[in-house]
Protein backbone atom coordinates (compact mmCIF):
# COMPACT_ATOMS: atom_id res chain seq x y z
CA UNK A 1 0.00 0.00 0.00
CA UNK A 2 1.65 3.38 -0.62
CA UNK A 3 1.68 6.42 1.37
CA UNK A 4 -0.81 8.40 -0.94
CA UNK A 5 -3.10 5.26 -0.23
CA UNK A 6 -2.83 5.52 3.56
CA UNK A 7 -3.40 9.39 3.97
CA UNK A 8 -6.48 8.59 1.60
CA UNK A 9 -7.66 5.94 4.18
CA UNK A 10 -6.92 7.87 7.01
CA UNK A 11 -8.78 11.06 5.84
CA UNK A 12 -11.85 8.67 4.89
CA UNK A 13 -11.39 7.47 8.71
CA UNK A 14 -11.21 10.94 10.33
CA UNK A 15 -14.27 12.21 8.16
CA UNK A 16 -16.01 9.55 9.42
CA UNK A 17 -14.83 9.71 12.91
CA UNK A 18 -16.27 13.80 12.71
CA UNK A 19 -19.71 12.31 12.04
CA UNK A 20 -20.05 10.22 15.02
CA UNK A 21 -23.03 11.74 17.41
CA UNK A 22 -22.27 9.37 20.87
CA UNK A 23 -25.44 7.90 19.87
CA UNK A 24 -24.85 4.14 19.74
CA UNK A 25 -27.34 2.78 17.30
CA UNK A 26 -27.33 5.32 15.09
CA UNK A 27 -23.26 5.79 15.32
CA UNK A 28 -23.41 1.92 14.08
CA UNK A 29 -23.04 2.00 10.82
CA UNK A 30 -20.52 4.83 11.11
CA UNK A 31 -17.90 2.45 13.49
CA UNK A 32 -18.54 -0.28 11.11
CA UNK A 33 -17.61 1.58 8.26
CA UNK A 34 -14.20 2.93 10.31
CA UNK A 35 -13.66 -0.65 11.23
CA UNK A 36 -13.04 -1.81 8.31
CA UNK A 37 -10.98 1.32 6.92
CA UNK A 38 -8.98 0.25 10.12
CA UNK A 39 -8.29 -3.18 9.17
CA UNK A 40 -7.75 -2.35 5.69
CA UNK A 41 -5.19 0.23 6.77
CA UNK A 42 -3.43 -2.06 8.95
CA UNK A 43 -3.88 -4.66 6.74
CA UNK A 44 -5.50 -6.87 9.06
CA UNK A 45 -8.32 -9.78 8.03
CA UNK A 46 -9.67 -12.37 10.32
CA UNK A 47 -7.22 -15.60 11.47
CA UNK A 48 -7.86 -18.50 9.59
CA UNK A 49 -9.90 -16.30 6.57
CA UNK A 50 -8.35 -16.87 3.42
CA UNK A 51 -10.87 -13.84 2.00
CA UNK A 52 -11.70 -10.02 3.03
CA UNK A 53 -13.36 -9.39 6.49
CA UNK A 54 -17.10 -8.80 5.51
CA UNK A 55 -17.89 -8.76 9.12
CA UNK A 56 -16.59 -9.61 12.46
CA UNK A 57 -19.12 -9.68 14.79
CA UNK A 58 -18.37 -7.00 17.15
């Protein structure tokens, strides 16, 4: 991944982060959505999953 790919991700995360009200149920779909920016920034995917996260669970 290069660094212009990254700073994308990150600015996607922090614009998302912005919209967050503290409001759990409606703030779902928002953390989901910087969840998987997260993973895809760190490059992170499930153990034992041989394919993309599509959810986790949490």
């Amino acid at each position: 991944m290069s660094e212009v790919q990254k700073q994308e991700l990150e600015a996607q995360i922090a614009d998302l982060k912005s919209q967050l009200t503290g409001d759990m149920f409606a703030d779902m779909e928002l953390r989901d959505q910087i969840h998987n920016l997260e993973m895809k920034l760190k490059g992170v995917k499930p153990m034992d999953s041989s394919i993309d996260c599509i959810g986790c669970g949490s």
